[in-house]
N, C-alpha and C. Protein backbone atom coordinates (compact mmCIF):
# COMPACT_ATOMS: atom_id res chain seq x y z
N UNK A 1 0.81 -1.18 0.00
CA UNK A 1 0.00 0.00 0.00
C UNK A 1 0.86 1.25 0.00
N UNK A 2 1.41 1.31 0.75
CA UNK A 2 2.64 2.45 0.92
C UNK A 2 3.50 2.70 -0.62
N UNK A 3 3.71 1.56 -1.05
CA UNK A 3 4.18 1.63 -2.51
C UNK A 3 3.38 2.53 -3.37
N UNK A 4 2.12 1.73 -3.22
CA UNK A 4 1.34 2.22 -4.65
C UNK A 4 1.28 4.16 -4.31
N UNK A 5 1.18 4.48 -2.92
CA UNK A 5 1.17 6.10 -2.84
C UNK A 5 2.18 6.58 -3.85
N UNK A 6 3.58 5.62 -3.37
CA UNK A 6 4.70 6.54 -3.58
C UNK A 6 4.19 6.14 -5.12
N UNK A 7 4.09 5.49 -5.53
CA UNK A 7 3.88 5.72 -7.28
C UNK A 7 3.05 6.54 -7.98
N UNK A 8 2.02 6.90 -7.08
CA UNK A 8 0.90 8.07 -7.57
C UNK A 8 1.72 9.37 -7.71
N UNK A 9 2.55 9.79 -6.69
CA UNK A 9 2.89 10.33 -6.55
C UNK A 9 4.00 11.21 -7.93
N UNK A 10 4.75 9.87 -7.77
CA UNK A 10 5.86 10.01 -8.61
C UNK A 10 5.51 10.31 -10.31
N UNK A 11 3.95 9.50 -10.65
CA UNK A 11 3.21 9.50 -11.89
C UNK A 11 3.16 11.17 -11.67
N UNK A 12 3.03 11.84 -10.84
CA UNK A 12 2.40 13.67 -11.14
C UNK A 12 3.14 14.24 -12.01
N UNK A 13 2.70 15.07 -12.86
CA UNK A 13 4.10 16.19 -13.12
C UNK A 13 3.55 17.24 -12.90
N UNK A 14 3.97 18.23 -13.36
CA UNK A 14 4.02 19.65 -13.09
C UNK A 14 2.87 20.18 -14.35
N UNK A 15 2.23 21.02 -14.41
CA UNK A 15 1.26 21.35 -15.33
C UNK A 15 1.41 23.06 -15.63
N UNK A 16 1.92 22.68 -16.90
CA UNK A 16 2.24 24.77 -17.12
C UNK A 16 0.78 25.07 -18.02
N UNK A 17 0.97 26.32 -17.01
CA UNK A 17 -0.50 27.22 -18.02
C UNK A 17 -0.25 27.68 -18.96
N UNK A 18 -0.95 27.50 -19.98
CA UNK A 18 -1.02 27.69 -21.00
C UNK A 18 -2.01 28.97 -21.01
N UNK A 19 -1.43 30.19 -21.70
CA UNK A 19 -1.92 31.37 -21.83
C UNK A 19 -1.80 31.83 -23.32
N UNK A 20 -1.66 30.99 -24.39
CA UNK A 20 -1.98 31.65 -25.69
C UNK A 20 -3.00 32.10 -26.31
N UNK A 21 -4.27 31.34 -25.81
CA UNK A 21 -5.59 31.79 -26.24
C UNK A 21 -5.82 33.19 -25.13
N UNK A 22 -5.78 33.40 -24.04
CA UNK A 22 -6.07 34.38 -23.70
C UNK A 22 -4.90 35.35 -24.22
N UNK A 23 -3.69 35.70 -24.93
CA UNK A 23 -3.06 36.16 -24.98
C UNK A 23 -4.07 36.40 -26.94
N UNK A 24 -4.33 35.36 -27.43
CA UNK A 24 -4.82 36.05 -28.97
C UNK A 24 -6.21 37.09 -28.61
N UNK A 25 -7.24 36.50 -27.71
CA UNK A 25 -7.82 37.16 -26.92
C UNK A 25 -7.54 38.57 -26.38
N UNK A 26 -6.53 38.85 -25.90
CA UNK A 26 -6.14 40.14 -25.92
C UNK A 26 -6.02 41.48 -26.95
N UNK A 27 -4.66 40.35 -27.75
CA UNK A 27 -4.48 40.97 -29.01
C UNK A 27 -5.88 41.38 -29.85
N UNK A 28 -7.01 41.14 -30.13
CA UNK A 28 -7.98 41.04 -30.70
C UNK A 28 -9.13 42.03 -29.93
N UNK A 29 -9.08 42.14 -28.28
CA UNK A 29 -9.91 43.07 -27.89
C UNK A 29 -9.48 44.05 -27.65
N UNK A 30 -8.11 44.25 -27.37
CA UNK A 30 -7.40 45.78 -26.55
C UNK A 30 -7.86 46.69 -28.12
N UNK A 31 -7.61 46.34 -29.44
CA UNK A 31 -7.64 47.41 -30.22
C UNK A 31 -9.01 47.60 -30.78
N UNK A 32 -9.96 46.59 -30.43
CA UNK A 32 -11.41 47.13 -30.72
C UNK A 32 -11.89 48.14 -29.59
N UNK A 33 -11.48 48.08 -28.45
CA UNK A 33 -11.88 48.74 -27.46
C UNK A 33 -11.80 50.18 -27.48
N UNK A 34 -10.06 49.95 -27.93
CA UNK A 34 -9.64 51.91 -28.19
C UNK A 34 -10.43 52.53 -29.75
N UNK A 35 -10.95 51.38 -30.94
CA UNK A 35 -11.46 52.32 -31.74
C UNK A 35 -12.76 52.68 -31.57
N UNK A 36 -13.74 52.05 -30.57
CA UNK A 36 -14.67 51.58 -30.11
C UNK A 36 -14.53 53.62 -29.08
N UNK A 37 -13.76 53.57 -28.34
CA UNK A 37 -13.92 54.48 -27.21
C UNK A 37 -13.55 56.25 -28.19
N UNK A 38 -12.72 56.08 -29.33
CA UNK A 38 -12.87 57.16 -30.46
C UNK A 38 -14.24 57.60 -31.03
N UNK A 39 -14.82 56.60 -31.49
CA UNK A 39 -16.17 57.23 -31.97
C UNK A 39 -17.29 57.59 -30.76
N UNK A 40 -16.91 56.90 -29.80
CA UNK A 40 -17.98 57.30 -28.59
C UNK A 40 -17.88 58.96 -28.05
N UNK A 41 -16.34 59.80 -28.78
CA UNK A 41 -16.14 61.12 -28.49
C UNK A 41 -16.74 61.87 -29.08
N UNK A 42 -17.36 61.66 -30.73
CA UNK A 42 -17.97 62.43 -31.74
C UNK A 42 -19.11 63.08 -30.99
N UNK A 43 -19.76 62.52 -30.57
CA UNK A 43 -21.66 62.89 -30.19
C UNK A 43 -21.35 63.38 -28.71
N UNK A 44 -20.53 63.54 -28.26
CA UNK A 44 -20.65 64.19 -26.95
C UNK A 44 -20.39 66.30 -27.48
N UNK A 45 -21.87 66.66 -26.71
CA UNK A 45 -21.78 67.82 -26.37
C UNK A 45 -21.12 68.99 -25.34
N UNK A 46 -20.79 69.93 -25.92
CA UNK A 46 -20.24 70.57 -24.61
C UNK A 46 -21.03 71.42 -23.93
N UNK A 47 -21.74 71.21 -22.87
CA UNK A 47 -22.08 72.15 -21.86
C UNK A 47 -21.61 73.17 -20.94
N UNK A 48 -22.02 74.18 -20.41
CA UNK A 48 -21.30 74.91 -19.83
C UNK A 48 -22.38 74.94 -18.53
N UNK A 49 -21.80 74.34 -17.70
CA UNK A 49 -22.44 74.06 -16.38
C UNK A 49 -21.94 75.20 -15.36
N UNK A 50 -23.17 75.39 -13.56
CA UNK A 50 -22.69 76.45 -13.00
C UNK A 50 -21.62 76.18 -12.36
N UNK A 51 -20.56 77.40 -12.18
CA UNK A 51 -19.49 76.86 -11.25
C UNK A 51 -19.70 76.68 -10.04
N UNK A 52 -20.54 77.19 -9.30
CA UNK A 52 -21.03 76.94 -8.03
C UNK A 52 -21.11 78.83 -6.96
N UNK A 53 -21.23 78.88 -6.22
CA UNK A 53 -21.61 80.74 -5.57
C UNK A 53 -20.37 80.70 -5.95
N UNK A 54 -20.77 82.33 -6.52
CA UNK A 54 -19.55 82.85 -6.32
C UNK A 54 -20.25 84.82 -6.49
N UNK A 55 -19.40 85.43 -6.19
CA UNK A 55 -19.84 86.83 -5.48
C UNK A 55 -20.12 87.63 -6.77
N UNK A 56 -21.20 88.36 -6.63
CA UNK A 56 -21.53 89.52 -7.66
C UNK A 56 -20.80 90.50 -7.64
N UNK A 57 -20.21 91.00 -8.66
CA UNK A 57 -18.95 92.08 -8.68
C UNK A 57 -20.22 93.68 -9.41
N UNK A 58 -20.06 94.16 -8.42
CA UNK A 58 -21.26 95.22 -8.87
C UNK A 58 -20.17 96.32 -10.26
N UNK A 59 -21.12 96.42 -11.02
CA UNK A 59 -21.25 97.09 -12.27
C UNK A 59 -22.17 98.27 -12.70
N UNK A 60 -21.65 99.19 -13.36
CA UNK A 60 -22.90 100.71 -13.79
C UNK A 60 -23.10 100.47 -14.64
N UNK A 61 -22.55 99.31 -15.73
CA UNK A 61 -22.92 99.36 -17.27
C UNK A 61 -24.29 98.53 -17.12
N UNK A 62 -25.43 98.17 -17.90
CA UNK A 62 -26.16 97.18 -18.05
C UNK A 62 -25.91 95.99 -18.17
N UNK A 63 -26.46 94.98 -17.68
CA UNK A 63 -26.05 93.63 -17.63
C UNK A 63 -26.32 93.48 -19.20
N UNK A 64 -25.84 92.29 -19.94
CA UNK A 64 -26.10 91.94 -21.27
C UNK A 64 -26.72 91.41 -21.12
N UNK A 65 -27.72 90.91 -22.50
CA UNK A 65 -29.10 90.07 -23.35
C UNK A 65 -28.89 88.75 -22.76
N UNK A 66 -29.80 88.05 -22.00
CA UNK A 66 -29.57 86.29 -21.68
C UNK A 66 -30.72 85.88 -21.56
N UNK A 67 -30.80 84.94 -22.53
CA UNK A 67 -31.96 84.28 -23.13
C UNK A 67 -31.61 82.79 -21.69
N UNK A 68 -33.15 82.57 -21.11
CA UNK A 68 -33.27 81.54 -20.29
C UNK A 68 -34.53 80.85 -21.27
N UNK A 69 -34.78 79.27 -21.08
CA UNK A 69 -35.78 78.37 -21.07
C UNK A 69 -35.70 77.52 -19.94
N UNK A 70 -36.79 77.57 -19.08
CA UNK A 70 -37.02 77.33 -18.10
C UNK A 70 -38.08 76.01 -18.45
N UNK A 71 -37.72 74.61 -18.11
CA UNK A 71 -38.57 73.31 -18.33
C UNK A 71 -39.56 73.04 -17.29
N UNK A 72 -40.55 73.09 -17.46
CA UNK A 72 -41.94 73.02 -15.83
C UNK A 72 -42.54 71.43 -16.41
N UNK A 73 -43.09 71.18 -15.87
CA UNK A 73 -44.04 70.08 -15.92
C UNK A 73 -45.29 70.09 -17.24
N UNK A 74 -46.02 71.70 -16.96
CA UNK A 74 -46.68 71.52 -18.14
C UNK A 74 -46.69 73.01 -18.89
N UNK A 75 -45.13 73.12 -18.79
CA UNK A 75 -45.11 74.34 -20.17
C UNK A 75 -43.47 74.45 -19.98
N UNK A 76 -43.16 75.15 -21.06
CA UNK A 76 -41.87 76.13 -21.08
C UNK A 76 -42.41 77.68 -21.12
N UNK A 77 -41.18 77.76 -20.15
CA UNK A 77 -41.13 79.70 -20.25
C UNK A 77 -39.94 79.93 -20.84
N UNK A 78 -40.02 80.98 -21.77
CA UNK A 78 -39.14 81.62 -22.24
C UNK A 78 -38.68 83.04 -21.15
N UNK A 79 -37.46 83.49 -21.15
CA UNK A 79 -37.13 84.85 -20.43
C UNK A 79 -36.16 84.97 -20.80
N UNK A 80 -35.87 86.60 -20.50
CA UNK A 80 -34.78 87.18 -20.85
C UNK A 80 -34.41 87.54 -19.06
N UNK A 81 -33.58 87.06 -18.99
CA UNK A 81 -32.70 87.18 -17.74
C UNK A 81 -33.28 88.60 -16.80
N UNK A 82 -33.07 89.58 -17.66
CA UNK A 82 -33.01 91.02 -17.25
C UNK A 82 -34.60 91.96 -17.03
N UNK A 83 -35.38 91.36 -18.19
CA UNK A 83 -37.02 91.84 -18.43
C UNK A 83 -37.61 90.73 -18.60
N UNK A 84 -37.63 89.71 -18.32
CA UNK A 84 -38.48 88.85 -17.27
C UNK A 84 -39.03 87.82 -18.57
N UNK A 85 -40.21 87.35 -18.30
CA UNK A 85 -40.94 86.58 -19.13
C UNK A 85 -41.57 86.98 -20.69
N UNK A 86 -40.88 86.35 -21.61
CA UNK A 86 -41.11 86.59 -23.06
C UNK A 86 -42.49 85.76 -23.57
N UNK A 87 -42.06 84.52 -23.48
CA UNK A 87 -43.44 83.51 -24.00
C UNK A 87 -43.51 82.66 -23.25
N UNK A 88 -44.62 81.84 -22.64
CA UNK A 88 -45.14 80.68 -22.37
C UNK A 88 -45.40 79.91 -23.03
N UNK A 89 -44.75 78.74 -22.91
CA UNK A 89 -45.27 77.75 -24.00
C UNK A 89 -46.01 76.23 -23.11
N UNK A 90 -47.57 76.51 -23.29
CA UNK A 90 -47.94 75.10 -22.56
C UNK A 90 -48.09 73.85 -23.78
N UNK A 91 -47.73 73.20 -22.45
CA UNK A 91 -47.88 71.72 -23.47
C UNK A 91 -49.09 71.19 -23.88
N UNK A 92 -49.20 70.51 -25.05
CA UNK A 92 -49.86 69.99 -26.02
C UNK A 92 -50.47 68.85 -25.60
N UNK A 93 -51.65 68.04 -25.84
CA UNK A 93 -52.01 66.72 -25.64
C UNK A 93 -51.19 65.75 -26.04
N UNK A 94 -50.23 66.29 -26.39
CA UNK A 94 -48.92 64.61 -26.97
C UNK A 94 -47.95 64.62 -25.97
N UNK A 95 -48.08 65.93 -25.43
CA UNK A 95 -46.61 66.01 -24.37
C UNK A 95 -46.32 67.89 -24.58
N UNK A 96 -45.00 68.13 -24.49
CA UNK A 96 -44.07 69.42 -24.35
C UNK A 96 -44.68 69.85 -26.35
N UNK A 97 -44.24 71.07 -26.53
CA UNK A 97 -44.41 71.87 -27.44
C UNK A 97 -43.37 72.17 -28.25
N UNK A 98 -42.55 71.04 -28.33
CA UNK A 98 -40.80 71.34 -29.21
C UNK A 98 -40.79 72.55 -30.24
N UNK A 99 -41.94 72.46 -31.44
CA UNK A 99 -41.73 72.95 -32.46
C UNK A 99 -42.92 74.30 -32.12
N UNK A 100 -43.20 74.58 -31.24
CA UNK A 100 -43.49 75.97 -30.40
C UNK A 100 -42.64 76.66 -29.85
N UNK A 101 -42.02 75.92 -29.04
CA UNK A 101 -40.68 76.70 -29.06
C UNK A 101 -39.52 76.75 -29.69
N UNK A 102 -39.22 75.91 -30.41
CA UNK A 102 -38.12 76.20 -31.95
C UNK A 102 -38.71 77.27 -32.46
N UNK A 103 -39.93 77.41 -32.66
CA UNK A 103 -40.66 78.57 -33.84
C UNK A 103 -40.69 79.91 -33.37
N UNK A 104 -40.99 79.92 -31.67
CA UNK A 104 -40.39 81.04 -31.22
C UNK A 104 -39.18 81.50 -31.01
N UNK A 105 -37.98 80.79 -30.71
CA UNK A 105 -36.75 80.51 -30.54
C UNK A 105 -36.27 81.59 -31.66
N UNK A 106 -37.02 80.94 -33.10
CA UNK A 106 -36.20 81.16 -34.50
C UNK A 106 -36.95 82.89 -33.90
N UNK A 107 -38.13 83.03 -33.75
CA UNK A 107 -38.65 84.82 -33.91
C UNK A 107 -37.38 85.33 -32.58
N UNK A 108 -37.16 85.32 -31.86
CA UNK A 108 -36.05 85.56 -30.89
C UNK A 108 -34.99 85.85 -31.59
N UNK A 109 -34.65 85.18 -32.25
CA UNK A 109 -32.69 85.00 -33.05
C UNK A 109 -32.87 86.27 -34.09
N UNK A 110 -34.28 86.60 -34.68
CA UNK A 110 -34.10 87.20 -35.75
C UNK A 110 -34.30 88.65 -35.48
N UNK A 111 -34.74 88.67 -33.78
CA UNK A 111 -34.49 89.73 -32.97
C UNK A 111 -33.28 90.62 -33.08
N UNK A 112 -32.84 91.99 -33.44
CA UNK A 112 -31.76 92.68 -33.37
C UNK A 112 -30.88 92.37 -32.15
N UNK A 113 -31.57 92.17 -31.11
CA UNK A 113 -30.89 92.48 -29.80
C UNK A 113 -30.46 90.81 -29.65
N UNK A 114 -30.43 89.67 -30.32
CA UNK A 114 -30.00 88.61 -30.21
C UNK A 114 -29.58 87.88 -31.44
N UNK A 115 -29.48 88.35 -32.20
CA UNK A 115 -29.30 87.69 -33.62
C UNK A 115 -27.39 87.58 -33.65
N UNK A 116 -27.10 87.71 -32.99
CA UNK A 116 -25.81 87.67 -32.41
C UNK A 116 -25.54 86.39 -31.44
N UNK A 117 -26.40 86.55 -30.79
CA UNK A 117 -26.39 85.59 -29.25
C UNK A 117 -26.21 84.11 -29.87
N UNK A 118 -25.12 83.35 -29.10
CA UNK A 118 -25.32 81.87 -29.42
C UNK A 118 -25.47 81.29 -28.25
N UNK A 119 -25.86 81.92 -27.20
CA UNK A 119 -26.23 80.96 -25.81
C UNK A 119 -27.08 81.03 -25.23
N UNK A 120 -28.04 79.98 -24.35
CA UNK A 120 -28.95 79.95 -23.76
C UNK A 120 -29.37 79.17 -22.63
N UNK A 121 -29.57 79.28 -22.01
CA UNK A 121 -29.53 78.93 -20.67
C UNK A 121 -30.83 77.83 -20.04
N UNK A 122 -30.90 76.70 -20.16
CA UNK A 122 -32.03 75.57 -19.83
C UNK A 122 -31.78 75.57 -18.43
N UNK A 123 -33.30 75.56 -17.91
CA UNK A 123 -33.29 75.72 -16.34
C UNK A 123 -34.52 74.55 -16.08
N UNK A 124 -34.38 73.26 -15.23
CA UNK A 124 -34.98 72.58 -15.56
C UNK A 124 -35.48 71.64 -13.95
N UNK A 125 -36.88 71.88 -13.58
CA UNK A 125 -37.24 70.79 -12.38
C UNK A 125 -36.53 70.04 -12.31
N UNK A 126 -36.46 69.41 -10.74
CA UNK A 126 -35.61 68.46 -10.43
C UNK A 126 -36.03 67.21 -11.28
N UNK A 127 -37.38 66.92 -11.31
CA UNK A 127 -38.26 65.86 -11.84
C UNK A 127 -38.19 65.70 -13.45
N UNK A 128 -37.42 66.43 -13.89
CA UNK A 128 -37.21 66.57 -15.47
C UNK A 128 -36.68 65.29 -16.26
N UNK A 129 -37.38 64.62 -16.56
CA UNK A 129 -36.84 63.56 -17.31
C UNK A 129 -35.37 63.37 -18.08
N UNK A 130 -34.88 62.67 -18.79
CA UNK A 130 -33.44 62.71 -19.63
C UNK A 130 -34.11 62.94 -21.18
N UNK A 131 -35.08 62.44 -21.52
CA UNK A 131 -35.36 62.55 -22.97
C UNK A 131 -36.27 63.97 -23.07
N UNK A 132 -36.70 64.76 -21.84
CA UNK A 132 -37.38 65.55 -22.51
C UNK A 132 -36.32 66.62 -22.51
N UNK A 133 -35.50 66.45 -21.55
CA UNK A 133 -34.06 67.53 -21.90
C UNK A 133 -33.18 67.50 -22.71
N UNK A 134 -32.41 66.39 -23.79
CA UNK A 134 -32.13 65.97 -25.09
C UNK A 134 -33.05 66.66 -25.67
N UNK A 135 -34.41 66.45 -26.09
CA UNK A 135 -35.53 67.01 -26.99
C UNK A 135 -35.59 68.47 -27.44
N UNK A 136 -35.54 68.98 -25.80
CA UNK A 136 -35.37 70.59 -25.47
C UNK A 136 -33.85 71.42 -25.93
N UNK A 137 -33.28 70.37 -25.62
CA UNK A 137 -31.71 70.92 -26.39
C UNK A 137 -31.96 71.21 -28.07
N UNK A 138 -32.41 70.21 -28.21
CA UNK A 138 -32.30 70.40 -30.20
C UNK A 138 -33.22 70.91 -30.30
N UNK A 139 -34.20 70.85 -29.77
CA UNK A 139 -34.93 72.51 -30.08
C UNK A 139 -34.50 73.54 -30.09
N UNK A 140 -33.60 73.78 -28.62
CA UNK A 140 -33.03 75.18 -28.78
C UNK A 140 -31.76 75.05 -30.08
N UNK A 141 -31.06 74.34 -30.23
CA UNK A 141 -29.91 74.64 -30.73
C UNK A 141 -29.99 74.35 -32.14
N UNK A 142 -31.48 74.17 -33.09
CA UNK A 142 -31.21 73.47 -34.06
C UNK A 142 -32.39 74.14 -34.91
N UNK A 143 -32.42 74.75 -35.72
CA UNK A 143 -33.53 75.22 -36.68
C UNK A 143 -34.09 74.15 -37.50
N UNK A 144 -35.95 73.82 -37.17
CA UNK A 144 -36.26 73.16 -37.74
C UNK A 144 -37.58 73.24 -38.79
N UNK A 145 -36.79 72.76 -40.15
CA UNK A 145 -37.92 73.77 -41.43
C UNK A 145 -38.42 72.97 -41.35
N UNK A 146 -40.12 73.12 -42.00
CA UNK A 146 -41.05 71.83 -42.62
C UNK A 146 -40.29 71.66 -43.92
N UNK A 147 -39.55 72.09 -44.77
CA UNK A 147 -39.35 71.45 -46.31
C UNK A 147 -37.88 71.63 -45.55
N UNK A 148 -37.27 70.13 -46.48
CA UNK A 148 -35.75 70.27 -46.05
C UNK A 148 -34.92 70.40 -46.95
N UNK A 149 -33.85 71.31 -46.45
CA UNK A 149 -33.07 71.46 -47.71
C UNK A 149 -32.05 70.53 -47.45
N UNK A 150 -31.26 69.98 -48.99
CA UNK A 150 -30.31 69.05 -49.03
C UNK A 150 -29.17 69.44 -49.86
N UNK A 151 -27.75 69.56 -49.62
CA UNK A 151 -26.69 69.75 -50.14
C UNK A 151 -26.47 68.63 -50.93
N UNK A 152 -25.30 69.32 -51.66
CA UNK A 152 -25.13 68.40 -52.99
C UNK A 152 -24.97 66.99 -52.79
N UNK A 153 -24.67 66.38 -51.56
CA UNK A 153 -24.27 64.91 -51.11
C UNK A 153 -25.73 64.32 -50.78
N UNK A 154 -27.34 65.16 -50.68
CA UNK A 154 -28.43 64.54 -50.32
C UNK A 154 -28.35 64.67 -48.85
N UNK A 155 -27.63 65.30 -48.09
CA UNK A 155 -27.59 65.68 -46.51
C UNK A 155 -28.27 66.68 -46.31
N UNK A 156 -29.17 66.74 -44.84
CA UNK A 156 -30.04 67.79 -44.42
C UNK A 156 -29.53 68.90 -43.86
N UNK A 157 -29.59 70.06 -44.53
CA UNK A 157 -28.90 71.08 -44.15
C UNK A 157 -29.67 71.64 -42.96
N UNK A 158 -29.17 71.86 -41.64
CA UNK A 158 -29.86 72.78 -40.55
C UNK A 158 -28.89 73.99 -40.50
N UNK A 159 -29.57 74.68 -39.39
CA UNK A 159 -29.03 76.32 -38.89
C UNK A 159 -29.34 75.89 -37.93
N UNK A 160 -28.42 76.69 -37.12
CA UNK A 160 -28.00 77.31 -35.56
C UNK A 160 -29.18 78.10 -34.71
N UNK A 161 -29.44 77.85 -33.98
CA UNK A 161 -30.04 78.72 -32.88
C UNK A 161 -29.42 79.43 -32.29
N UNK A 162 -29.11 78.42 -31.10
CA UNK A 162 -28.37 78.57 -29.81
C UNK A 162 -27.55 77.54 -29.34
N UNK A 163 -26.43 77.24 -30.47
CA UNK A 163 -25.67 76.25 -29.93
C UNK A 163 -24.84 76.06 -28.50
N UNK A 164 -24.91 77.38 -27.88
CA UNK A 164 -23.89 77.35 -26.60
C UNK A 164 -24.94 76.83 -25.44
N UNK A 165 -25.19 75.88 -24.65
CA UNK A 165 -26.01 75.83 -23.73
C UNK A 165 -25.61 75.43 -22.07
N UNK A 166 -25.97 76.15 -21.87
CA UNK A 166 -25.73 76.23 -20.25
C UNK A 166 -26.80 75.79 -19.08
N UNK A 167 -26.83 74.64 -17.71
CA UNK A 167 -27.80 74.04 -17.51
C UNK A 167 -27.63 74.85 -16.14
N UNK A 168 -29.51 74.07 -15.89
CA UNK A 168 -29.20 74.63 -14.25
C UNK A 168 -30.23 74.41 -13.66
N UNK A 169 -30.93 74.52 -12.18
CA UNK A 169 -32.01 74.10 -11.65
C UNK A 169 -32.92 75.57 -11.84
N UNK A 170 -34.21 74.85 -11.82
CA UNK A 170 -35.53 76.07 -12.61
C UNK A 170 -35.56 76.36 -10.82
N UNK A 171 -36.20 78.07 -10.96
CA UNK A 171 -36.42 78.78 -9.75
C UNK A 171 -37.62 77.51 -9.33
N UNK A 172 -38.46 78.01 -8.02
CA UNK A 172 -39.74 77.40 -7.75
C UNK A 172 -40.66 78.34 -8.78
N UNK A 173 -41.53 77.77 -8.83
CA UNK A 173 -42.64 77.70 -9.77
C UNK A 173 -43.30 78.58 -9.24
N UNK A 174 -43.47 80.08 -9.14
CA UNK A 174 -44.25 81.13 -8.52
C UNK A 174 -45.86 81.10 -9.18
N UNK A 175 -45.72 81.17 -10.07
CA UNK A 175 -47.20 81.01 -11.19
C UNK A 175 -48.00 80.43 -10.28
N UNK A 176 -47.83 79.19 -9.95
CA UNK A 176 -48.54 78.00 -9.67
C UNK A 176 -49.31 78.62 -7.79
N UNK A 177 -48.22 79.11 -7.30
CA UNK A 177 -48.79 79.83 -5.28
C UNK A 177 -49.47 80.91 -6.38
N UNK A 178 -49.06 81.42 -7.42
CA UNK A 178 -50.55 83.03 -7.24
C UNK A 178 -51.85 82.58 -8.04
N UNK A 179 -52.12 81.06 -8.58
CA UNK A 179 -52.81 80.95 -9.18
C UNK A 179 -53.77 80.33 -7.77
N UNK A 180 -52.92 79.33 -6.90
CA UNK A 180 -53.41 78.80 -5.51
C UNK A 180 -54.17 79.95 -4.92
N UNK A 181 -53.89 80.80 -4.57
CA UNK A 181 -54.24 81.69 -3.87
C UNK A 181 -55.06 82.68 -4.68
N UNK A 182 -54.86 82.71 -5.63
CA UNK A 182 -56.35 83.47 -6.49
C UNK A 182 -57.51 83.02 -6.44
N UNK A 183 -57.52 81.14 -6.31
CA UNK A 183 -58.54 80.87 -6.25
C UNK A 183 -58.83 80.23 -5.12
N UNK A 184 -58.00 80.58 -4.06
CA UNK A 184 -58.67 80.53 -2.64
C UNK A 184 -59.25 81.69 -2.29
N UNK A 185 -59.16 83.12 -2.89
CA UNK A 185 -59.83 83.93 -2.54
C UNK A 185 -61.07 83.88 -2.92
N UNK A 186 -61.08 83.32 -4.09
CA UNK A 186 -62.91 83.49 -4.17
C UNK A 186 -64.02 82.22 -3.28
């Protein structure tokens, strides 16, 4: 009995790992990965987010033109930073009013006092979905005709709005306490 151990024993050998398949494996994913992580750079937008408080440096000149869209639950407001509320836009039985406010957007741009301006400022409930803020972006930033025009390659030619966009949380909803209280008075 003691024998037959030592012979099991002695039958073992040593067992080397074999790493060539994970090594072609390698070779084969490391460079799909990096061309893979190149095109994922194209479609990213640049935002210009707040930096966080920082102190008002008082000024005698007038503040400049700043176009806000403010995202609510059931409308967009348009404003100008400085003179307050431009348009209301309530939403539609399908949802939000995209091409209500593109259409005003475009009467805005062709405004003297902004036809210059490429930035605008989305201010948006906490509760704001991800697709209705994508939606609201290319509205603002993207002119959209009913007939499309196509360059010589058959590509859809657009125009600019307001390509610069800057995000941020919407004030509270004041509208909503003076409408409460209007009709608690009666």
């Amino acid at each position: 009995m003691f024998r037959e151990r030592k012979a099991r024993r002695s039958k073992e050998t040593n067992a080397e790992l074999n790493i060539t398949a994970f090594m072609n494996l390698m070779v084969v994913l490391v460079p799909f990965l990096l061309i893979t992580a190149v095109f994922s750079q194209v479609s990213i937008l640049n935002l210009n987010l707040p930096a966080g408080v920082s102190e008002e440096i008082p000024t005698e000149e007038e503040p400049p033109k700043a176009l806000e869209v403010v995202i609510r639950a059931d409308r967009f407001d348009v404003l100008e930073r400085n003179s307050g509320l431009l348009k209301r836009i309530p939403n539609l039985e399908s949802g939000y009013d995209y091409q209500g406010l593109n259409a005003f957007l475009q009467q805005v741009k062709a405004h003297p006092e902004f036809n210059t301006d490429t930035g605008v400022t989305l201010l948006m409930e906490m509760d704001t979905h991800y697709d209705i803020m994508v939606q609201t972006m290319d509205a603002v930033r993207l002119i959209e005709r009913e007939e499309r025009e196509l360059d010589e390659y058959g590509n859809v030619i657009q125009g600019e709005l307001f390509p610069n966009i800057s995000m941020g949380d919407a004030p509270p909803d004041d509208s909503a306490g003076a409408n409460k209280s209007a009709t608690g008075a009666n």
